[in-house]
PDB file of N, CA and C in Angstrom:
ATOM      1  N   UNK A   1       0.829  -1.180   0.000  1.00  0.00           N
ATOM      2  CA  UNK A   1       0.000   0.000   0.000  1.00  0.00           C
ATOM      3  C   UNK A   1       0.875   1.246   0.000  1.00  0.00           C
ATOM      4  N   UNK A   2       0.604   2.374  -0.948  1.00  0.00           N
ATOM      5  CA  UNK A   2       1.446   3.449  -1.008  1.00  0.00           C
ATOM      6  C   UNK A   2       1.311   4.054   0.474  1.00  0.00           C
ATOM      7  N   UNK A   3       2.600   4.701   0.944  1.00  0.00           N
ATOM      8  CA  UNK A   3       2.171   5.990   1.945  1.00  0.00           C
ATOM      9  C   UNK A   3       2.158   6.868   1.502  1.00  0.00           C
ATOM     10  N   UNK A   4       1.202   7.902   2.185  1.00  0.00           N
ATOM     11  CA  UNK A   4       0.529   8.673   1.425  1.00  0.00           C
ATOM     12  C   UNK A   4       1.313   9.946   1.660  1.00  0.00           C
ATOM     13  N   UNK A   5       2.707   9.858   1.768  1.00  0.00           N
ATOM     14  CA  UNK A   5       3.613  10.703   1.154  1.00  0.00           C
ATOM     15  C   UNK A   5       4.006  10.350  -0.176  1.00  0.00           C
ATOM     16  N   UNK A   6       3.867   9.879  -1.140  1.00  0.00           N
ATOM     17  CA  UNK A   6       3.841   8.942  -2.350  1.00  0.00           C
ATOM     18  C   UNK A   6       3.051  10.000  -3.001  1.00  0.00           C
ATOM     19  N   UNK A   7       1.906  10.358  -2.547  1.00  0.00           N
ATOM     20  CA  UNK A   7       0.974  11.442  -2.994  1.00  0.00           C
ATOM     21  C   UNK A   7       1.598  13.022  -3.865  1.00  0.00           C
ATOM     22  N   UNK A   8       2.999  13.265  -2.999  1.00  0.00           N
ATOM     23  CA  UNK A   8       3.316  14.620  -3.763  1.00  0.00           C
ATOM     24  C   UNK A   8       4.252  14.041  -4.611  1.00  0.00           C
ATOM     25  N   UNK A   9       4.923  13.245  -5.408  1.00  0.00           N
ATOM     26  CA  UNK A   9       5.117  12.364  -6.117  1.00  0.00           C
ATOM     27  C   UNK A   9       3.783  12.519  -7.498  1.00  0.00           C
ATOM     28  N   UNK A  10       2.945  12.283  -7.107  1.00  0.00           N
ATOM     29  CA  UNK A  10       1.872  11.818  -8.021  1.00  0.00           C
ATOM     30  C   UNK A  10       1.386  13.370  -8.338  1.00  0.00           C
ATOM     31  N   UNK A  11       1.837  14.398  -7.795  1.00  0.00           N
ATOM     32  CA  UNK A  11       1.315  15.602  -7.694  1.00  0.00           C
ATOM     33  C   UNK A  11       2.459  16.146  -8.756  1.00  0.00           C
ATOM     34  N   UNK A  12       3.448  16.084  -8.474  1.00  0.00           N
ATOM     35  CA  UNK A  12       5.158  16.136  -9.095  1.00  0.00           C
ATOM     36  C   UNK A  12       5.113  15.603 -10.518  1.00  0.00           C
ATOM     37  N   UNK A  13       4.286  14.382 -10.658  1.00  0.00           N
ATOM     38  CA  UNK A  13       4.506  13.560 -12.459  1.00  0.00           C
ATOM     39  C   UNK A  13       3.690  14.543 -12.911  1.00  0.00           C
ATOM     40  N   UNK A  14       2.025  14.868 -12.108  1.00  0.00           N
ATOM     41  CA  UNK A  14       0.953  15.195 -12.898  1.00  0.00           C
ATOM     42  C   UNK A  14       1.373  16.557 -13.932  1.00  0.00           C
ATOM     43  N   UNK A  15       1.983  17.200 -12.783  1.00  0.00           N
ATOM     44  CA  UNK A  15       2.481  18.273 -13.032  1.00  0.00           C
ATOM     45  C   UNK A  15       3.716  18.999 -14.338  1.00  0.00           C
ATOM     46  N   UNK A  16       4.778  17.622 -14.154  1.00  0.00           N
ATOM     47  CA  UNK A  16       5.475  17.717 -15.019  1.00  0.00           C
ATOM     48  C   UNK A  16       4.791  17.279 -16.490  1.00  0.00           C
ATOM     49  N   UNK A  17       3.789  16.608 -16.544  1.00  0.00           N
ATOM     50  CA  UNK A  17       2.882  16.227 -17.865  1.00  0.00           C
ATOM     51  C   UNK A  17       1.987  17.273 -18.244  1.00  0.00           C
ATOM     52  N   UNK A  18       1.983  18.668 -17.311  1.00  0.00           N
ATOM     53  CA  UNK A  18       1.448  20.103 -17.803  1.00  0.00           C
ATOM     54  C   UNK A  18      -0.083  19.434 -17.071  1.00  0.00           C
ATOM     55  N   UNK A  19      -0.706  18.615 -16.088  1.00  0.00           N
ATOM     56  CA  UNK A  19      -1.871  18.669 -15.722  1.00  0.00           C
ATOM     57  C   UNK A  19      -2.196  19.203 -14.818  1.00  0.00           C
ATOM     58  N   UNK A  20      -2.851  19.760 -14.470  1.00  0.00           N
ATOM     59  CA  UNK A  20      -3.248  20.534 -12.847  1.00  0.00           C
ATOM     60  C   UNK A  20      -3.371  19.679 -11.799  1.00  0.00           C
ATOM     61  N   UNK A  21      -2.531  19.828 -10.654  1.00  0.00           N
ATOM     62  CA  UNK A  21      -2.528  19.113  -9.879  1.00  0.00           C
ATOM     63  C   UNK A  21      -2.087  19.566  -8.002  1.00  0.00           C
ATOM     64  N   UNK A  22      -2.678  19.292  -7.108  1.00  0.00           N
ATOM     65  CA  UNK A  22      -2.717  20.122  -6.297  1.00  0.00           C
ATOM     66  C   UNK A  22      -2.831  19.463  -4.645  1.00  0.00           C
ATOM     67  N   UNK A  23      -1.587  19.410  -4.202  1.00  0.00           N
ATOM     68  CA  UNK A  23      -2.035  18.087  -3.045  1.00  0.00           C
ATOM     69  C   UNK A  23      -3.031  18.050  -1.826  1.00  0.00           C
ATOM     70  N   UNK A  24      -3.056  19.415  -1.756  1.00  0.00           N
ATOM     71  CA  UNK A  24      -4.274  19.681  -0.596  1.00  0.00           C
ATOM     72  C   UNK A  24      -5.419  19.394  -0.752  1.00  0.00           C
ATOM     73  N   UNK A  25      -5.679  19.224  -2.439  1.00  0.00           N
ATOM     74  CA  UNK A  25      -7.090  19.130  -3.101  1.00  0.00           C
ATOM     75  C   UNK A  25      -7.189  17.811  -3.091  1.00  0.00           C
ATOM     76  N   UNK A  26      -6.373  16.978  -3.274  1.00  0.00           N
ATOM     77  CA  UNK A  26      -6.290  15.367  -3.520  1.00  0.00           C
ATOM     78  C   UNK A  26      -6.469  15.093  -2.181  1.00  0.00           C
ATOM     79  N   UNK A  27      -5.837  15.727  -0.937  1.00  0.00           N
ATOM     80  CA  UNK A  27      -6.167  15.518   0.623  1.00  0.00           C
ATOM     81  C   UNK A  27      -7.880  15.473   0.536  1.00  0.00           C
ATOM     82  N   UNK A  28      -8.393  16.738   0.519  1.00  0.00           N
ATOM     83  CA  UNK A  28      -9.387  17.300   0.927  1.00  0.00           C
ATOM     84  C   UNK A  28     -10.875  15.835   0.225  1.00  0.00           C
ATOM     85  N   UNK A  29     -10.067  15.842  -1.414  1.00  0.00           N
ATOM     86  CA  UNK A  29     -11.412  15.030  -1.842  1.00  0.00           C
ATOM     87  C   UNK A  29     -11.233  13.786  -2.177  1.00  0.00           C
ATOM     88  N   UNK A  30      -9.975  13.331  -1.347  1.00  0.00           N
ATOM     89  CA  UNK A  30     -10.208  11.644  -1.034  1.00  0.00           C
ATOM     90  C   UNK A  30      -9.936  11.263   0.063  1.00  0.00           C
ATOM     91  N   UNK A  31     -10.155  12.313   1.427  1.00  0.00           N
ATOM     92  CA  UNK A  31      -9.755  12.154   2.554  1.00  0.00           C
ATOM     93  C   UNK A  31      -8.690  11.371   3.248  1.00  0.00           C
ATOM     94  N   UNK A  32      -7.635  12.205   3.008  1.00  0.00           N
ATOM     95  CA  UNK A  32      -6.365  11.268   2.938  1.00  0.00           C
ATOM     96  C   UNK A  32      -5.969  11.510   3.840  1.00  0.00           C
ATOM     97  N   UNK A  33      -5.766  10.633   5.086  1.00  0.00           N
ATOM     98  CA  UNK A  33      -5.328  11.120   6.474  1.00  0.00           C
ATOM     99  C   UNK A  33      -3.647  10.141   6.631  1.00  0.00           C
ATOM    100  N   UNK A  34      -2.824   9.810   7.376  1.00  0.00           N
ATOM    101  CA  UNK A  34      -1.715   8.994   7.823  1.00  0.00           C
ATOM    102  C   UNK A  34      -1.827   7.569   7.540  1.00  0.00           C
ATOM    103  N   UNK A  35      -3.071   7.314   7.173  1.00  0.00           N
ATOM    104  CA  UNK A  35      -3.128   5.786   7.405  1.00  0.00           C
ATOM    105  C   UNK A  35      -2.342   5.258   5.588  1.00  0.00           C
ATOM    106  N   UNK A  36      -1.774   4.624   5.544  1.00  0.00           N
ATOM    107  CA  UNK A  36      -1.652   3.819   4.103  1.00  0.00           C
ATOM    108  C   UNK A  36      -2.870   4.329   3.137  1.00  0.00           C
ATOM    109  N   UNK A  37      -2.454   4.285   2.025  1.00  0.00           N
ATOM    110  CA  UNK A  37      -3.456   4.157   0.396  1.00  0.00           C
ATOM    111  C   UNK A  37      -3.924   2.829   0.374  1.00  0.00           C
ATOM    112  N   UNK A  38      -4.532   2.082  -0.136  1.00  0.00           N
ATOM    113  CA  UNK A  38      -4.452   1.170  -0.992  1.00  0.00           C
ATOM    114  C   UNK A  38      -3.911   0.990  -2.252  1.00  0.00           C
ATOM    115  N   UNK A  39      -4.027   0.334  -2.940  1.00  0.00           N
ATOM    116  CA  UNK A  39      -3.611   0.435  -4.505  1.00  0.00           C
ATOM    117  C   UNK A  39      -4.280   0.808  -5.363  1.00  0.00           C
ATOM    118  N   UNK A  40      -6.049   0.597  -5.127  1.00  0.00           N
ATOM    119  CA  UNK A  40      -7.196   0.819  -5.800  1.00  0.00           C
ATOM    120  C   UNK A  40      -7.410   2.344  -5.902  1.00  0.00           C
ATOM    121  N   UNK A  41      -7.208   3.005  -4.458  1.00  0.00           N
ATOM    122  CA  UNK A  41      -7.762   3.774  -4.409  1.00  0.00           C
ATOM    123  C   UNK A  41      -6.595   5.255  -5.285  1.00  0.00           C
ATOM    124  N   UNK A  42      -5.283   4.615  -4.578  1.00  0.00           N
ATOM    125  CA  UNK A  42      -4.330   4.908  -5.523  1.00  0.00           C
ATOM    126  C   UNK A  42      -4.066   5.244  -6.813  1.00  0.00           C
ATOM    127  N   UNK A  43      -4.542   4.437  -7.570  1.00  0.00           N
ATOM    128  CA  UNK A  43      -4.955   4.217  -9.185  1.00  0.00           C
ATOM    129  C   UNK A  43      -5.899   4.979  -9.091  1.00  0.00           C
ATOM    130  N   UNK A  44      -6.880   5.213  -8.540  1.00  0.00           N
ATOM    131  CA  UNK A  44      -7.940   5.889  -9.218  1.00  0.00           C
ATOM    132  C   UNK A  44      -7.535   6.940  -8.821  1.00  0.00           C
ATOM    133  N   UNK A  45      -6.332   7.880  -7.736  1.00  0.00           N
ATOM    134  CA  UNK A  45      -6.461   9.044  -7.907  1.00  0.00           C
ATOM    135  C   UNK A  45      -5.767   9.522  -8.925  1.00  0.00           C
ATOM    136  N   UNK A  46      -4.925   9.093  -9.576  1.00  0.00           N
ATOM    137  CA  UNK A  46      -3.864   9.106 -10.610  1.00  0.00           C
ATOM    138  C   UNK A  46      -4.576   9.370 -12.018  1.00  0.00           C
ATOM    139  N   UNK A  47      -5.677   8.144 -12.088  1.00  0.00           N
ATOM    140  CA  UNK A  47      -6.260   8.517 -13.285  1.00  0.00           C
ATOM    141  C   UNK A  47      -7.334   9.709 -13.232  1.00  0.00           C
ATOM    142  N   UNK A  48      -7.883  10.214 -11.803  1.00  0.00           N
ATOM    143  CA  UNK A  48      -8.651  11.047 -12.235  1.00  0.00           C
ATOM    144  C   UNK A  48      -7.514  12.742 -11.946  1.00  0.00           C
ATOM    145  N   UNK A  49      -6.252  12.432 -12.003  1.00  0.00           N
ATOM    146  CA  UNK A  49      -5.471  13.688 -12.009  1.00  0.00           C
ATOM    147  C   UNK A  49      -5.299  13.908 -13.765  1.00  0.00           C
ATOM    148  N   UNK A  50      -5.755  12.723 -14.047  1.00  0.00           N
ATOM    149  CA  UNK A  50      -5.699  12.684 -15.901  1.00  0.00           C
ATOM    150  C   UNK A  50      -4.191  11.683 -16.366  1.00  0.00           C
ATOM    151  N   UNK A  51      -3.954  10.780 -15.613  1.00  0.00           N
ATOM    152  CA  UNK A  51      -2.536  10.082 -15.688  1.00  0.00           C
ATOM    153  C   UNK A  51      -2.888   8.937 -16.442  1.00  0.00           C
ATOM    154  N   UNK A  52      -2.463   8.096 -16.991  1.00  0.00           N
ATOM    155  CA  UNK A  52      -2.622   6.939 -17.508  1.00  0.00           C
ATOM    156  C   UNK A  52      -2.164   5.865 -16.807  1.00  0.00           C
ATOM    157  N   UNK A  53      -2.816   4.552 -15.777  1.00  0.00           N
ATOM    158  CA  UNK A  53      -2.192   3.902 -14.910  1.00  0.00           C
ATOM    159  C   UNK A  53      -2.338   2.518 -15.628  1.00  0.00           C
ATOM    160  N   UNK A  54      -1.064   1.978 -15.743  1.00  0.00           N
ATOM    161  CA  UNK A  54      -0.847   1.011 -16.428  1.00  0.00           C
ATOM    162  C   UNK A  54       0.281  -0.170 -15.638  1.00  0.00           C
ATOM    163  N   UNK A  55      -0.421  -0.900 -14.260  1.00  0.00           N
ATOM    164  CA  UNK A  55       0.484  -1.631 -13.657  1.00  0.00           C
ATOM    165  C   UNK A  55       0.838  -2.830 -13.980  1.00  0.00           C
ATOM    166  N   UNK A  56       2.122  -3.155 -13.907  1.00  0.00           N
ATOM    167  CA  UNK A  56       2.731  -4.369 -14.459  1.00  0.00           C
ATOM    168  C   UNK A  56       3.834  -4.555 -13.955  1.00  0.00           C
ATOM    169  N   UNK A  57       4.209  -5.923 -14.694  1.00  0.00           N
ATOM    170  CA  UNK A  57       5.529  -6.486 -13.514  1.00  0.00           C
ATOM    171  C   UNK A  57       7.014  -5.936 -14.169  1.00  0.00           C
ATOM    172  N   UNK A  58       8.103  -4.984 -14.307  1.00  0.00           N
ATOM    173  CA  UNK A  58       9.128  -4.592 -15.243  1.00  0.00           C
ATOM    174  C   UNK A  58      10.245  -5.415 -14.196  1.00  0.00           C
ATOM    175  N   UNK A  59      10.685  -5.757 -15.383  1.00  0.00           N
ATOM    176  CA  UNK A  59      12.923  -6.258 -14.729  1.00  0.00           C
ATOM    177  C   UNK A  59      12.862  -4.599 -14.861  1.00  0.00           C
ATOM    178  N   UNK A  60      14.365  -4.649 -14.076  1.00  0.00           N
ATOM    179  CA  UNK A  60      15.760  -3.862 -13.846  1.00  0.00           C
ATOM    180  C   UNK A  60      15.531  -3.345 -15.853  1.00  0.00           C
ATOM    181  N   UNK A  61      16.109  -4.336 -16.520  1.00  0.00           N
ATOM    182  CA  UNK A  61      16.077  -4.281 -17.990  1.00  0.00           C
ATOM    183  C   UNK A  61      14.849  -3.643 -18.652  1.00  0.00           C
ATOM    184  N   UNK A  62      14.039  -4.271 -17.912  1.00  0.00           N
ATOM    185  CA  UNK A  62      12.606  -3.592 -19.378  1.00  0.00           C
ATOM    186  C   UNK A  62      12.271  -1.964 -18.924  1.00  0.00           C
ATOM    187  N   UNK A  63      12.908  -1.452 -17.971  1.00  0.00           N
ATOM    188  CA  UNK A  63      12.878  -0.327 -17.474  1.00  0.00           C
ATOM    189  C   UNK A  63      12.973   0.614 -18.942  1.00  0.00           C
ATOM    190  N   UNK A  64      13.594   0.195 -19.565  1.00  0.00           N
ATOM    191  CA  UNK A  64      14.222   0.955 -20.326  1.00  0.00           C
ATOM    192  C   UNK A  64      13.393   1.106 -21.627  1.00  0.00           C
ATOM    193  N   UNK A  65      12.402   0.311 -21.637  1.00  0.00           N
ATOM    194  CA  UNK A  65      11.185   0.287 -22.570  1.00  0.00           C
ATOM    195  C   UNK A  65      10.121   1.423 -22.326  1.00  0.00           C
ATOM    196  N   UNK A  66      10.308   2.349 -21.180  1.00  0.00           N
ATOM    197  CA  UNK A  66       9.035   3.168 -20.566  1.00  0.00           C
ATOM    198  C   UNK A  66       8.784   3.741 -21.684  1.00  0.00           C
ATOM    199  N   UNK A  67       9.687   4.103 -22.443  1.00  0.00           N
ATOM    200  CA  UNK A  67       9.849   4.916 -23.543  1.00  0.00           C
ATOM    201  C   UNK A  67       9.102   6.855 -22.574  1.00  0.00           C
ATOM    202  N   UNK A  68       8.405   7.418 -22.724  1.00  0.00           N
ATOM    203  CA  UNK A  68       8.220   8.542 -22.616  1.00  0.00           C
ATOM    204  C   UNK A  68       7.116   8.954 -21.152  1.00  0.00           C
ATOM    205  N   UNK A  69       7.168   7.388 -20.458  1.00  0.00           N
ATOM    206  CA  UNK A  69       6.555   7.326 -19.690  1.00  0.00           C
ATOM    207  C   UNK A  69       7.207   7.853 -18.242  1.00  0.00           C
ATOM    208  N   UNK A  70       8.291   8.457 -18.071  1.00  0.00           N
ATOM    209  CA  UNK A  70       8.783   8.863 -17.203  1.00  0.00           C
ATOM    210  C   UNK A  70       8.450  10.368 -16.946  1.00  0.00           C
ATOM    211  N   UNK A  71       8.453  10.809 -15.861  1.00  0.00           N
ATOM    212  CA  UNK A  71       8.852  10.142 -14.182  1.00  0.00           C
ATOM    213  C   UNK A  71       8.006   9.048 -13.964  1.00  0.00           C
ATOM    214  N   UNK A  72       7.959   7.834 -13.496  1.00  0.00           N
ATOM    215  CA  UNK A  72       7.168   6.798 -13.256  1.00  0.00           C
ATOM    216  C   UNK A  72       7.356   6.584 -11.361  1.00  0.00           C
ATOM    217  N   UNK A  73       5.934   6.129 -10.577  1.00  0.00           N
ATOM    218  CA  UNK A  73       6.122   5.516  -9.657  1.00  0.00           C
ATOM    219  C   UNK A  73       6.127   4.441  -9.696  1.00  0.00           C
ATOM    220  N   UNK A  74       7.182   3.694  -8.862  1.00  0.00           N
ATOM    221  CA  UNK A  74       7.508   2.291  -8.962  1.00  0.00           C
ATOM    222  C   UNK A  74       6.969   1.065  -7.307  1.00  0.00           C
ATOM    223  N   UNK A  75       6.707   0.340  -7.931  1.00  0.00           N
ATOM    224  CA  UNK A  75       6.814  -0.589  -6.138  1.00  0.00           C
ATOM    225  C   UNK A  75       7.752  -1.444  -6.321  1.00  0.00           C
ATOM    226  N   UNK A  76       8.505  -1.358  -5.568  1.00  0.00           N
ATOM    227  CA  UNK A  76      10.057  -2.363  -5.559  1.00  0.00           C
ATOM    228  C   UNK A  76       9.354  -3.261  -4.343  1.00  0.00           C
ATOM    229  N   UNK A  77      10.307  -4.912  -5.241  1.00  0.00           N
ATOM    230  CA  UNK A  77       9.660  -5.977  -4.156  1.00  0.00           C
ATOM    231  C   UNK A  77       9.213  -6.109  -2.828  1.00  0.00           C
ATOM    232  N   UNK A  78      10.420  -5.256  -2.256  1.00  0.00           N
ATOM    233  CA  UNK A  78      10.479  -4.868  -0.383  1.00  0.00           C
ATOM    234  C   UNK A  78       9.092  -3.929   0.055  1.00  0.00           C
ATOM    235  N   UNK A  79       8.203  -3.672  -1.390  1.00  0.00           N
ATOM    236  CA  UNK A  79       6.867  -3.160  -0.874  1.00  0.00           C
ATOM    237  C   UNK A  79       7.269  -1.047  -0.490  1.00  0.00           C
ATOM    238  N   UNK A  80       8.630  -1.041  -0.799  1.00  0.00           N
ATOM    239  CA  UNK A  80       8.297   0.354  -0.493  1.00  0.00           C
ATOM    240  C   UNK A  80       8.171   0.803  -2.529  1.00  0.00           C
ATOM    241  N   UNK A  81       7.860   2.005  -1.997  1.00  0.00           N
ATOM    242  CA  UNK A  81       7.517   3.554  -3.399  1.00  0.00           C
ATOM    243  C   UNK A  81       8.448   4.177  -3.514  1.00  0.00           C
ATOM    244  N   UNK A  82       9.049   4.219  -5.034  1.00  0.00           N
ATOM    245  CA  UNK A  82       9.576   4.756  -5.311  1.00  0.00           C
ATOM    246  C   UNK A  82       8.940   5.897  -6.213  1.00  0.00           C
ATOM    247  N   UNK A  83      10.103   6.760  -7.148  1.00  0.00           N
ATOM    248  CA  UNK A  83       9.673   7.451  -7.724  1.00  0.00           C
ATOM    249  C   UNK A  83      10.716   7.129  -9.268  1.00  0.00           C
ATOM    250  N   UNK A  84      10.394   6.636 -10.299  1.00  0.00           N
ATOM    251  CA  UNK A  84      11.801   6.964 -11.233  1.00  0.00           C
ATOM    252  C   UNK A  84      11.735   7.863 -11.956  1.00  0.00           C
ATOM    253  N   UNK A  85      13.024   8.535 -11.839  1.00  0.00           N
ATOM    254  CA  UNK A  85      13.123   9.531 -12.890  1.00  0.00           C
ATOM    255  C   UNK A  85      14.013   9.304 -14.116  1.00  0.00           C
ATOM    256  N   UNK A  86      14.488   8.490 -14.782  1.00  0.00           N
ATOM    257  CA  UNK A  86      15.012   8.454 -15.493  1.00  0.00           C
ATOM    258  C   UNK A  86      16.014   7.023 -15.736  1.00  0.00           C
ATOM    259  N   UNK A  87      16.057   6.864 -16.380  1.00  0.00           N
ATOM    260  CA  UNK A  87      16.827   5.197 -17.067  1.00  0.00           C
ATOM    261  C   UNK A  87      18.017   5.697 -17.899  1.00  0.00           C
ATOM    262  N   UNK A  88      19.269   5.638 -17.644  1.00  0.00           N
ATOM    263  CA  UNK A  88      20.206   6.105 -18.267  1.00  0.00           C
ATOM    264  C   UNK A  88      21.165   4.729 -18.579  1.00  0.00           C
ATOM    265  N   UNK A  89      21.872   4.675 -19.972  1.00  0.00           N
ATOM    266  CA  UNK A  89      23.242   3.575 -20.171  1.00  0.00           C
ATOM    267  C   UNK A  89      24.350   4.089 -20.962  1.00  0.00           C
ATOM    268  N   UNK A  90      24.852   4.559 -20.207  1.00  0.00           N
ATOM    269  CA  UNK A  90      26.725   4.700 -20.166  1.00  0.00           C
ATOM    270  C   UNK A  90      27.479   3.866 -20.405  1.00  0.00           C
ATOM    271  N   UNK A  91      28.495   3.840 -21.488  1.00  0.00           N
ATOM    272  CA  UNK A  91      29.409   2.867 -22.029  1.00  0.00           C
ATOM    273  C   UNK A  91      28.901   1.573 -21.390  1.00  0.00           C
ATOM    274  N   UNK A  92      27.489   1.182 -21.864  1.00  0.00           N
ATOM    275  CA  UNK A  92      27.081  -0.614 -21.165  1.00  0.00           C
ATOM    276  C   UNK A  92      26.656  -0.747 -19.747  1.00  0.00           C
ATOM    277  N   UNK A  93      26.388   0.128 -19.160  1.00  0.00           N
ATOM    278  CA  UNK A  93      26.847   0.681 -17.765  1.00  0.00           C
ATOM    279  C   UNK A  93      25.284   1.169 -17.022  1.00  0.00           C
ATOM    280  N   UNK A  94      24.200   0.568 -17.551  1.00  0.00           N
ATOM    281  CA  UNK A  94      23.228   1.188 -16.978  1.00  0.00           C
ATOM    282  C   UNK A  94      23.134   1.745 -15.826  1.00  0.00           C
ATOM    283  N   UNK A  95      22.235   2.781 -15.307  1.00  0.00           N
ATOM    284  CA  UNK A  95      22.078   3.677 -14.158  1.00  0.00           C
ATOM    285  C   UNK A  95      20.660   4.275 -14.205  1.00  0.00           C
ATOM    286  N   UNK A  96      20.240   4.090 -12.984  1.00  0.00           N
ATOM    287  CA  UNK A  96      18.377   3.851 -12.243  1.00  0.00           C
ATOM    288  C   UNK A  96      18.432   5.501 -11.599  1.00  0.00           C
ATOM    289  N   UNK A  97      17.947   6.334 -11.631  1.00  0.00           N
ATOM    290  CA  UNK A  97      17.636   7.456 -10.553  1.00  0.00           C
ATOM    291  C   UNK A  97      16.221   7.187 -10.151  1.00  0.00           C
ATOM    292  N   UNK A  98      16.504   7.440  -8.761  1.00  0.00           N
ATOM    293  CA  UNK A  98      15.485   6.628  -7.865  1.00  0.00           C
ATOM    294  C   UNK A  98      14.837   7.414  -6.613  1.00  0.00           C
ATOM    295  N   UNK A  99      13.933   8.115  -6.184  1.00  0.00           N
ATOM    296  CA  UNK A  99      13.661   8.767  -5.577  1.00  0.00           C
ATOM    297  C   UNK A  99      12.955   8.508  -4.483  1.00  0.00           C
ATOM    298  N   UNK A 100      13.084   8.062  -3.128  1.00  0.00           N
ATOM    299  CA  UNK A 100      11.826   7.878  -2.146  1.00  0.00           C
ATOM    300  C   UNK A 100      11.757   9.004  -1.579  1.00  0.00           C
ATOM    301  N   UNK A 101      10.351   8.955  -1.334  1.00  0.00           N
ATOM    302  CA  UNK A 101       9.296  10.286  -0.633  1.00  0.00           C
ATOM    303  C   UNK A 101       9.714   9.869   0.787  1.00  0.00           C
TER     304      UNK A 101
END
């Protein structure tokens, strides 16, 4: 389940994709208090910020397929949220930028 510091993250992509997005407002009208997100409820705030949520299982490797889908939030196995910003490969040398809230 995201914590719902994960939220200015989702406020941060919307934003960089030019959508209006506003975290007090996402507080206010999905009553988002300390406790965990779910995933459901998660997804649906994403898509109604106007995001396209498309979850699936990626390797390390297929990262690199997002194609234009970045900044992306990620769930790494250990169950925490990330944030990625970017997939970079240097002389063979791949490199992850990785952000937790």
């Amino acid at each position: 389940m995201p914590d719902p510091k994960i939220l200015d993250h989702l406020v941060e992509i919307a934003r960089f994709h030019g959508l209006p997005a506003d975290r007090k407002r996402l507080d206010y009208e999905y009553s988002v208090g300390t406790e965990p997100l779910n995933d459901t409820r998660f997804r649906r705030m994403a898509q109604d910020l106007g995001l396209v949520v498309s979850p699936r299982a990626l390797s390390w490797r297929r990262l690199r397929g997002l194609g234009n889908a970045y900044p992306a939030i990620l769930l790494l196995p250990s169950g925490r949220w990330v944030l990625h910003l970017m997939f970079e490969s240097k002389e063979f040398r791949p490199s992850v930028l990785l952000c937790q809230p």
